[in-house]
N, C-alpha and C. Protein backbone atom coordinates (compact mmCIF):
# COMPACT_ATOMS: atom_id res chain seq x y z
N UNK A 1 24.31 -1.84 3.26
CA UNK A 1 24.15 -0.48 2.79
C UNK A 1 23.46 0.32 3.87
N UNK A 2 23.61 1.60 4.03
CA UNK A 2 23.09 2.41 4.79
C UNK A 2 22.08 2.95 4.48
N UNK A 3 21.36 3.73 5.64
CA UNK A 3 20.06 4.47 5.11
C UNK A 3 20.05 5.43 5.56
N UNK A 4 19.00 6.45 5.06
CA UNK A 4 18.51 7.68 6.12
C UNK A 4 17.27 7.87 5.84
N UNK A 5 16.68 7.52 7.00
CA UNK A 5 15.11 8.20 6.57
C UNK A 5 14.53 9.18 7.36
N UNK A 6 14.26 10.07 6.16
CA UNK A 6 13.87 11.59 6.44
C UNK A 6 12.25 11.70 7.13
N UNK A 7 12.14 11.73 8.43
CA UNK A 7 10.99 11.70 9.09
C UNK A 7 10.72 12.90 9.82
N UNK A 8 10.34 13.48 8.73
CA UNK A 8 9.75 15.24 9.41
C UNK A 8 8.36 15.27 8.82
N UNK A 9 7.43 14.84 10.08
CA UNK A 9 5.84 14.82 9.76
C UNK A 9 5.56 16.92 9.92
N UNK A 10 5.86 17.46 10.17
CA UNK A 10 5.42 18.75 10.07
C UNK A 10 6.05 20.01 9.31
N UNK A 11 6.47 19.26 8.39
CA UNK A 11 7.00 20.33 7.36
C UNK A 11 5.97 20.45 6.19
N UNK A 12 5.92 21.13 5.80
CA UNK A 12 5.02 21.24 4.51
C UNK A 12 5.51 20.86 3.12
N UNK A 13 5.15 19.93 2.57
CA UNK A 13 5.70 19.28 1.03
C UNK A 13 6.87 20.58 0.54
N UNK A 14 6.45 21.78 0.42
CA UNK A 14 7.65 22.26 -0.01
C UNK A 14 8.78 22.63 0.63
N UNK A 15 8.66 23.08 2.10
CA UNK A 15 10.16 22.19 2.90
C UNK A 15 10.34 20.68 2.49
N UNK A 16 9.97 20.14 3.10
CA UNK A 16 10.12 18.66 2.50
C UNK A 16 11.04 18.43 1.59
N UNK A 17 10.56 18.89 0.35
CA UNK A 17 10.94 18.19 -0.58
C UNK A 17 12.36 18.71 -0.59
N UNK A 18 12.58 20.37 -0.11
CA UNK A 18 13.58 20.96 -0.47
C UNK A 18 14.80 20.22 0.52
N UNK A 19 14.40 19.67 1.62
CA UNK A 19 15.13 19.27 2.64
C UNK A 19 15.73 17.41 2.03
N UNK A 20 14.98 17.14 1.41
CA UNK A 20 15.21 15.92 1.11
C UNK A 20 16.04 15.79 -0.11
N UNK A 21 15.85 17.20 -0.97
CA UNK A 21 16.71 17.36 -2.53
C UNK A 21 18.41 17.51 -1.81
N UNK A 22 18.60 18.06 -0.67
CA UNK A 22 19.43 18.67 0.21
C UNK A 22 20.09 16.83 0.38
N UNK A 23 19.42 16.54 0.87
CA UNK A 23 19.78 15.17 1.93
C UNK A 23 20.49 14.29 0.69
N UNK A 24 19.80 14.15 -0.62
CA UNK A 24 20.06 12.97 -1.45
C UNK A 24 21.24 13.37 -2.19
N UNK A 25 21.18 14.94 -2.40
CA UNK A 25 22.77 15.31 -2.84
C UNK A 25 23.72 14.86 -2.13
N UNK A 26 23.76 14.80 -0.96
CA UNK A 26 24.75 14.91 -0.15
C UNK A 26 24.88 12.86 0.15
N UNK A 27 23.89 12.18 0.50
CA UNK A 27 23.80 11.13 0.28
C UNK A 27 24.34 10.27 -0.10
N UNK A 28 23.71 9.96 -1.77
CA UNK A 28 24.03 9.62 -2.82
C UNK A 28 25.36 9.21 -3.44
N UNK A 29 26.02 10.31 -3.52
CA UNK A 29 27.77 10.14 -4.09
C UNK A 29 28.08 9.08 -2.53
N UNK A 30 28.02 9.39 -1.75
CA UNK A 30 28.08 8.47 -0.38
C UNK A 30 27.90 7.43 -0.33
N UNK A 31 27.25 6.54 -1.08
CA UNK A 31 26.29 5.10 -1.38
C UNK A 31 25.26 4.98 -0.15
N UNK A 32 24.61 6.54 0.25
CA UNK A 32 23.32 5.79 0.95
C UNK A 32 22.52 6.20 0.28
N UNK A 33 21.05 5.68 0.92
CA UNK A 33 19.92 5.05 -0.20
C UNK A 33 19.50 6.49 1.39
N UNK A 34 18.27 6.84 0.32
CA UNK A 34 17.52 7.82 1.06
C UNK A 34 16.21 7.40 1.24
N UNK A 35 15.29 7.64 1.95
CA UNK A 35 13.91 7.06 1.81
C UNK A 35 13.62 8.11 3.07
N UNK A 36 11.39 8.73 2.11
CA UNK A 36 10.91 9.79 3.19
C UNK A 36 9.80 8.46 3.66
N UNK A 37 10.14 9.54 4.42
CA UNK A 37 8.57 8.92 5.32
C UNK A 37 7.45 9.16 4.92
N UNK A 38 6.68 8.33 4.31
CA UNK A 38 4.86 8.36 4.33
C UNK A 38 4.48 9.15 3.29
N UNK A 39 5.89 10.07 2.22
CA UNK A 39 5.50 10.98 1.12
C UNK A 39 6.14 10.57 -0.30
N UNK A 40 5.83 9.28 -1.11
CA UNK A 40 6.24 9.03 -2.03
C UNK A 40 6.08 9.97 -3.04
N UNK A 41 4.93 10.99 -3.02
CA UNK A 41 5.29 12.22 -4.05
C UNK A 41 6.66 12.99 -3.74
N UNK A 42 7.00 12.85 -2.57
CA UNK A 42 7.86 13.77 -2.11
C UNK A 42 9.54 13.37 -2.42
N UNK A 43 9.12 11.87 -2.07
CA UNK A 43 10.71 10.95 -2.80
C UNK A 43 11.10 11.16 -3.61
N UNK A 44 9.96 10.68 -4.77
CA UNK A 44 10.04 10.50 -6.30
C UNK A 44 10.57 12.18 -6.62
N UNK A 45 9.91 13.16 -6.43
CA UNK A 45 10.41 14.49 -7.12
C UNK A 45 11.95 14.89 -6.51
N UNK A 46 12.19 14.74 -5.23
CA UNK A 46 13.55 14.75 -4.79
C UNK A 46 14.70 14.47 -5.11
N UNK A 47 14.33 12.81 -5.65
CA UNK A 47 15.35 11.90 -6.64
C UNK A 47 15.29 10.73 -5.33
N UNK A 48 14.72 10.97 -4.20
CA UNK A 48 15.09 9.85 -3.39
C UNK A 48 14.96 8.28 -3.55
N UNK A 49 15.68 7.46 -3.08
CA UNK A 49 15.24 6.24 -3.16
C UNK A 49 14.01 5.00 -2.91
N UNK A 50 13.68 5.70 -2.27
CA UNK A 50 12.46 5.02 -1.33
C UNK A 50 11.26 5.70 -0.23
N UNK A 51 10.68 4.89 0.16
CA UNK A 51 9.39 5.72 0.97
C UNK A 51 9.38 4.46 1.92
N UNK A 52 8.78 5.33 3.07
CA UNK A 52 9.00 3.94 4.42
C UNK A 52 7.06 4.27 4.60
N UNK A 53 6.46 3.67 4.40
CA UNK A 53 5.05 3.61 4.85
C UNK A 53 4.49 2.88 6.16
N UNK A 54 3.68 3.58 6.81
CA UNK A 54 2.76 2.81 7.60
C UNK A 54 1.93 1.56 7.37
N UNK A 55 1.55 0.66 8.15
CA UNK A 55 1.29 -0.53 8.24
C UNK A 55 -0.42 -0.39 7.57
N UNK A 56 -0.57 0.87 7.35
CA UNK A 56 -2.27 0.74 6.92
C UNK A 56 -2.03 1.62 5.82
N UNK A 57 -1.11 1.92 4.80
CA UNK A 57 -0.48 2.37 4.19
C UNK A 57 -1.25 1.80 2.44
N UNK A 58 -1.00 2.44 1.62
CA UNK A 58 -1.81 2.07 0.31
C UNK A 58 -0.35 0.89 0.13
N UNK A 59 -0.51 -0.43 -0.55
CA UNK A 59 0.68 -1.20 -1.09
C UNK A 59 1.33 -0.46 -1.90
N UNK A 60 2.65 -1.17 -1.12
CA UNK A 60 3.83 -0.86 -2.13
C UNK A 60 4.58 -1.14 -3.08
N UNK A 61 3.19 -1.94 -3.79
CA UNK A 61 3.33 -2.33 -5.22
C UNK A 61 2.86 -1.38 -6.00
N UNK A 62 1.76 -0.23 -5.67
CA UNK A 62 2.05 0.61 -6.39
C UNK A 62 2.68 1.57 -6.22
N UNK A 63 4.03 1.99 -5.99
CA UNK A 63 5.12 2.42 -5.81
C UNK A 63 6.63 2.15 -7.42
N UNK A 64 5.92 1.58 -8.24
CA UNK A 64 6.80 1.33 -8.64
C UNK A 64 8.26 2.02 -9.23
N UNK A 65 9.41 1.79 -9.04
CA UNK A 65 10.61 2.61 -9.18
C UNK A 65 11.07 2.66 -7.81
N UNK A 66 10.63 2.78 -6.46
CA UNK A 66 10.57 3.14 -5.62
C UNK A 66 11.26 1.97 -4.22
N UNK A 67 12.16 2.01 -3.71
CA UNK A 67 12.31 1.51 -2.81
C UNK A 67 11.34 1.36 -1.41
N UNK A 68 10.70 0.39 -1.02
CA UNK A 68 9.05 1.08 0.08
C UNK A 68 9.58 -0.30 1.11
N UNK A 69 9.91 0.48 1.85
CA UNK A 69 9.34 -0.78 3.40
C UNK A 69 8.47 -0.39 4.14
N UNK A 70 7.75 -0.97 5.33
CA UNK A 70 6.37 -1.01 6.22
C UNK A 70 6.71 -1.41 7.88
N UNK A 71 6.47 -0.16 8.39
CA UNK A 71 6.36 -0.21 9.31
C UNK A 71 5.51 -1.54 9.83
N UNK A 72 5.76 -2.42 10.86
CA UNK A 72 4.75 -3.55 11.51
C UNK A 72 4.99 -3.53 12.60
N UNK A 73 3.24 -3.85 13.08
CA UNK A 73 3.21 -4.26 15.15
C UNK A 73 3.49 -5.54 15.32
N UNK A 74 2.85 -6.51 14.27
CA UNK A 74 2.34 -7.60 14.83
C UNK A 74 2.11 -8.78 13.34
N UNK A 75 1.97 -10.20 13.24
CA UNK A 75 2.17 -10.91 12.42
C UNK A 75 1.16 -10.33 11.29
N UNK A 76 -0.27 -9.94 11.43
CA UNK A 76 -0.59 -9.65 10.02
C UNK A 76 -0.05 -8.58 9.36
N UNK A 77 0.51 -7.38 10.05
CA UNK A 77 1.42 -6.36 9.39
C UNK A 77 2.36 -6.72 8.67
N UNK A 78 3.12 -7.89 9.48
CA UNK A 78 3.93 -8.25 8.50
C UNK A 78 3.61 -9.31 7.21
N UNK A 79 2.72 -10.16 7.52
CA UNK A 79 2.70 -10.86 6.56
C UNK A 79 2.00 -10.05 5.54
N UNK A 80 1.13 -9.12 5.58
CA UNK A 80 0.66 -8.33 4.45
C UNK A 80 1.65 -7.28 3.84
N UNK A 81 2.89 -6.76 4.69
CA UNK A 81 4.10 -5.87 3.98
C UNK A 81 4.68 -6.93 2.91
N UNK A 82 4.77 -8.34 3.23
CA UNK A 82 5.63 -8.81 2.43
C UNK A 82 4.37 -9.54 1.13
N UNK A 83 3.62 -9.71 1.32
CA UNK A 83 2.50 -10.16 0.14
C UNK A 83 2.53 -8.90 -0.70
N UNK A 84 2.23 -7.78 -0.35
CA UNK A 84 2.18 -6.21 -0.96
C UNK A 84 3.22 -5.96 -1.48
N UNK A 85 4.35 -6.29 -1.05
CA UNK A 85 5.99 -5.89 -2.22
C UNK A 85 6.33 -5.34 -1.53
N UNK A 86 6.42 -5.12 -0.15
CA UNK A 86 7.54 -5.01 0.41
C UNK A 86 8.82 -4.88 0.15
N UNK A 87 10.10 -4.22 0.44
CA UNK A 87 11.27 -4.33 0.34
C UNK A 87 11.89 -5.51 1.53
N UNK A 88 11.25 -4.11 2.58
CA UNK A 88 11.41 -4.84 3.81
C UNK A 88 10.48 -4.41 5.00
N UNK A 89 10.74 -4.73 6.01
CA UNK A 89 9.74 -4.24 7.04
C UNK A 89 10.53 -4.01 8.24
N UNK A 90 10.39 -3.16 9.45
CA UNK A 90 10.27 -2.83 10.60
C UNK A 90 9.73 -2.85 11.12
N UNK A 91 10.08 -3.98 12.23
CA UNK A 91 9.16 -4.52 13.25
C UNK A 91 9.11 -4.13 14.61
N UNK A 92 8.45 -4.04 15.41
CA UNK A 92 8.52 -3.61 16.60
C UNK A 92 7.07 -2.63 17.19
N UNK A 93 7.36 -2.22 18.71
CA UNK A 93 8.42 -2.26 19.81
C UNK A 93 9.19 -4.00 20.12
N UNK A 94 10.25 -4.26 19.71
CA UNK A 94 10.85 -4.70 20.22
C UNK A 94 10.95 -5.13 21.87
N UNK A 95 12.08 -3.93 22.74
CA UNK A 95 11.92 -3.04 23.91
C UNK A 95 11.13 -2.13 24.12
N UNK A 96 10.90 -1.55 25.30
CA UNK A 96 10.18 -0.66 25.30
C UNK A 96 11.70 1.07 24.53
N UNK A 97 10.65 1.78 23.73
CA UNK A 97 11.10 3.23 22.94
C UNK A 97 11.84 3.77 24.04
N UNK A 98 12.98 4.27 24.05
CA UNK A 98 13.47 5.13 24.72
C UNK A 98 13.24 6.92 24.44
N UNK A 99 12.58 7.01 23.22
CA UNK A 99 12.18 8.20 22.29
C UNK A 99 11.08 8.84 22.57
N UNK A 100 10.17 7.79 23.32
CA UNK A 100 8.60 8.36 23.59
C UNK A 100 8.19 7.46 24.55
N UNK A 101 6.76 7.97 24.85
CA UNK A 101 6.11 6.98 25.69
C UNK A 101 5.38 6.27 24.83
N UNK A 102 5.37 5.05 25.55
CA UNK A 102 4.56 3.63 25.03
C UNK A 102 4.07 3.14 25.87
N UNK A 103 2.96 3.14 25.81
CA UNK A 103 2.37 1.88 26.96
C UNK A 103 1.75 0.37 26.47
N UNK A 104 1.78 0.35 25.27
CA UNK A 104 1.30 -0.45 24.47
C UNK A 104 2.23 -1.74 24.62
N UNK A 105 2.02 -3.14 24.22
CA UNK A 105 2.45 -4.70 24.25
C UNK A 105 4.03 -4.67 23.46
N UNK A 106 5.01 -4.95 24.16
CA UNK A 106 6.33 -5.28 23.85
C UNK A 106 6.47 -6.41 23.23
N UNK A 107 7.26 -6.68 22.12
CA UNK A 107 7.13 -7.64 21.24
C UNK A 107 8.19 -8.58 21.82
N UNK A 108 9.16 -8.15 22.61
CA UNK A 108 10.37 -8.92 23.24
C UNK A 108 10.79 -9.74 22.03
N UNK A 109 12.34 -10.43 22.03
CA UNK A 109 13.13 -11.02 21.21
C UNK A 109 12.30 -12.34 21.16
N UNK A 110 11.66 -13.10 21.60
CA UNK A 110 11.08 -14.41 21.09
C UNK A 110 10.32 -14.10 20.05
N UNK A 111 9.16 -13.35 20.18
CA UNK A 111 7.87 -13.37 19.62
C UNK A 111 8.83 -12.59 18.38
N UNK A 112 10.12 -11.72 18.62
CA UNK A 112 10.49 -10.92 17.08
C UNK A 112 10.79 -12.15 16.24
N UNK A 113 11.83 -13.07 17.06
CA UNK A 113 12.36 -13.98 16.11
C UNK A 113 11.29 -15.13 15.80
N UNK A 114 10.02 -14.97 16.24
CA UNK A 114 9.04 -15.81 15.54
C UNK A 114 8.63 -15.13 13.76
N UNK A 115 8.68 -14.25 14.57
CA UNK A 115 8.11 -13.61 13.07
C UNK A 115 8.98 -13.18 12.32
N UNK A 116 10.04 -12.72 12.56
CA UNK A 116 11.16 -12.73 11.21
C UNK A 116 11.70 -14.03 10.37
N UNK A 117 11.20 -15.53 11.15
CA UNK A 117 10.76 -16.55 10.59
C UNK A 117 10.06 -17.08 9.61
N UNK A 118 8.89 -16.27 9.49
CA UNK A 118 7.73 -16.39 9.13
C UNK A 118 7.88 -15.47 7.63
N UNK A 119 8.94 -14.50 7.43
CA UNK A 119 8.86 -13.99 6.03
C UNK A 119 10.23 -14.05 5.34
N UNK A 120 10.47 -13.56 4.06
CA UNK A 120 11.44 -14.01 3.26
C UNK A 120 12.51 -12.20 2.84
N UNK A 121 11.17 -11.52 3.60
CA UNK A 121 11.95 -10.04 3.31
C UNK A 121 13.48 -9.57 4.24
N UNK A 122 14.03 -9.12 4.65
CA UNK A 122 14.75 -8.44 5.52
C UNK A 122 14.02 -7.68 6.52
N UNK A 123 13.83 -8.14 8.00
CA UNK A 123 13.34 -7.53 9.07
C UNK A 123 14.08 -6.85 9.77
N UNK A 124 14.10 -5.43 10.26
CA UNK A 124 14.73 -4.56 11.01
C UNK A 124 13.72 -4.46 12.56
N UNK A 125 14.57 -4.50 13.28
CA UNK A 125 14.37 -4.38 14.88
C UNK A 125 14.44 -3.05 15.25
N UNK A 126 12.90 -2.62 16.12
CA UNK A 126 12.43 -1.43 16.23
C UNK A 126 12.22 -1.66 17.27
N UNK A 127 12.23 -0.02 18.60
CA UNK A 127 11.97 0.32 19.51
C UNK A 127 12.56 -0.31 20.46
N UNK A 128 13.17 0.94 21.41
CA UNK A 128 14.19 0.69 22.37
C UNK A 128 15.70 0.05 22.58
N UNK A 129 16.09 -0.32 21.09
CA UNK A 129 17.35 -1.00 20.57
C UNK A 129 18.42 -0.25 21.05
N UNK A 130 18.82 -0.48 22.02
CA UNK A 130 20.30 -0.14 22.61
C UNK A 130 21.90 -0.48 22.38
N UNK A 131 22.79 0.09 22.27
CA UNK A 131 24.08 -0.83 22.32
C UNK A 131 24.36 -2.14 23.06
N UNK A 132 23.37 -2.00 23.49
CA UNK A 132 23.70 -3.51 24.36
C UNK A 132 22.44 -4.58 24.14
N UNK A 133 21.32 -4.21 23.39
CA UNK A 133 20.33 -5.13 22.76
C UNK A 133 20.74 -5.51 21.53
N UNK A 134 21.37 -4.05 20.60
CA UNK A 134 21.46 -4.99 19.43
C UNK A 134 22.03 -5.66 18.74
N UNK A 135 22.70 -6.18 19.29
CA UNK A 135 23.77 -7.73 18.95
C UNK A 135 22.58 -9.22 19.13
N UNK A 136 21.57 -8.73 19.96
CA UNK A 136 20.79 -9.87 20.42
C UNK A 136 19.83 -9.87 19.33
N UNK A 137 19.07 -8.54 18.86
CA UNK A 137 18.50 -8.38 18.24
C UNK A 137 18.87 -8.91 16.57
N UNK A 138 20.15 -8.76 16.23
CA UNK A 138 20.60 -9.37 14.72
C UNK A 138 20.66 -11.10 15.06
N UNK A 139 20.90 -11.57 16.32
CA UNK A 139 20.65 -12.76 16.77
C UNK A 139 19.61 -13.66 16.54
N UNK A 140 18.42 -12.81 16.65
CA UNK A 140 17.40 -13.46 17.02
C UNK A 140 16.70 -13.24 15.16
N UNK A 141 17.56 -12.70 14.30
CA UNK A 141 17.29 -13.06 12.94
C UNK A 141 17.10 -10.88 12.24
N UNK A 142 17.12 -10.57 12.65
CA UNK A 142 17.28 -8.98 12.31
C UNK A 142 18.07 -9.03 11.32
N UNK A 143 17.87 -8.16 10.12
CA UNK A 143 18.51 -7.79 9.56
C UNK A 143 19.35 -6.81 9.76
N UNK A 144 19.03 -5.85 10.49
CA UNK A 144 19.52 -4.73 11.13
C UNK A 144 18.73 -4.14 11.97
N UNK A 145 19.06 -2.85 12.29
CA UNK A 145 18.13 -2.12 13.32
C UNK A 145 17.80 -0.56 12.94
N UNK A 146 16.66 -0.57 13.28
CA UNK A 146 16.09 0.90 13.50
C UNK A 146 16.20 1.69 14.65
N UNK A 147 16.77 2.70 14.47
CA UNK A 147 16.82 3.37 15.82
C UNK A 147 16.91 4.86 15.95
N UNK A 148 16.20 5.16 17.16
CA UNK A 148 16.40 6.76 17.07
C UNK A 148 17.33 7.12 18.54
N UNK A 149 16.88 6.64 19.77
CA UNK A 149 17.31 6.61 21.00
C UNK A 149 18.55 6.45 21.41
N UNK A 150 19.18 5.09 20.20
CA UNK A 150 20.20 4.51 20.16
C UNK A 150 21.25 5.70 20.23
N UNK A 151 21.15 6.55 19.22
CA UNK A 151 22.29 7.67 18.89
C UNK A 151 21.94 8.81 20.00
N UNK A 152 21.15 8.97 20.88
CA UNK A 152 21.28 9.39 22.12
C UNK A 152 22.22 9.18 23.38
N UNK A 153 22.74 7.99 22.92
CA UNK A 153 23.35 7.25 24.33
C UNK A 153 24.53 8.59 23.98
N UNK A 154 25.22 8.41 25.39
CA UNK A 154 26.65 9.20 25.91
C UNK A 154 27.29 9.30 24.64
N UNK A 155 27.75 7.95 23.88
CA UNK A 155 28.52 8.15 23.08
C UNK A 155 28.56 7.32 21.88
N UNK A 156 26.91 7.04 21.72
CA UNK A 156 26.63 7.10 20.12
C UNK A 156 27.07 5.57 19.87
N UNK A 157 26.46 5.17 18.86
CA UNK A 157 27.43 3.66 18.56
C UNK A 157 27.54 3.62 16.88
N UNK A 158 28.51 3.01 16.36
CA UNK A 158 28.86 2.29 14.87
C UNK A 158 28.23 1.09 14.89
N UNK A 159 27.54 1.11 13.52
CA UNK A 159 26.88 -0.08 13.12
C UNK A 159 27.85 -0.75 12.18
């Protein structure tokens, strides 16, 4: 199944919400699942499916109704997204972001596929995922991929 997650940190709840009532109409009849970023008031009144939270994020067990995955750096992120009720999680940098600067520790494909080992949720592969990483990346145990950079390239790719 597909997703879209609506990640506009500088709109104000009532753009927001109006942008996301917009998104799930259109969505929906489509069979994708919608999910905002970091504003489960903002989901829930929209009609959206889900909320994608940060790794220091209140659990997303209390979320209930709510589709919630968790952003993660590193093994206790994840092992606490999936103790908390997790859906799923996103892991990474992977690669280094093609979207921003990072100077921060690359998780590279070993250390991902250690830890997508280690839980029972569906792990998505984050940061710097290219047409040409992510075949390696569902390899190394991904459920799929997160990406923003990706749909930058020349000419875009089908998942």
């Amino acid at each position: 199944m597909d997703w879209i997650q609506i990640r506009e940190k500088d709109l104000a709840a009532r753009e927001l919400y109006a942008l996301c009532r917009d998104i799930v109409e259109i969505a929906k009849p489509a069979g994708v699942r919608v999910m905002v970023n970091e504003r489960a008031d903002v989901a829930m009144a929209a009609g959206a499916d889900g909320v994608h939270l940060p790794s220091n994020a209140i659990a997303p067990s209390r979320f209930p109704g709510l589709f919630c995955g968790v952003s993660c750096h590193n093994e206790d992120e994840l092992l606490r997204a999936e103790r908390e009720g997790a859906a799923y999680a996103v892991l990474g940098p992977v690669f280094a972001p093609g979207s921003k600067e990072y100077a921060g520790p690359l998780m590279g494909l070993v250390e991902f596929a250690r830890l997508v080992r280690m839980v029972s949720i569906p792990v998505l592969a984050l940061g710097g995922v290219t047409a040409a990483t992510a075949g390696a990346c569902v390899d190394a145990g991904a459920a799929g991929i997160a990406a923003i950079s990706l749909f930058d390239e020349p000419h875009g790719m089908a998942l």
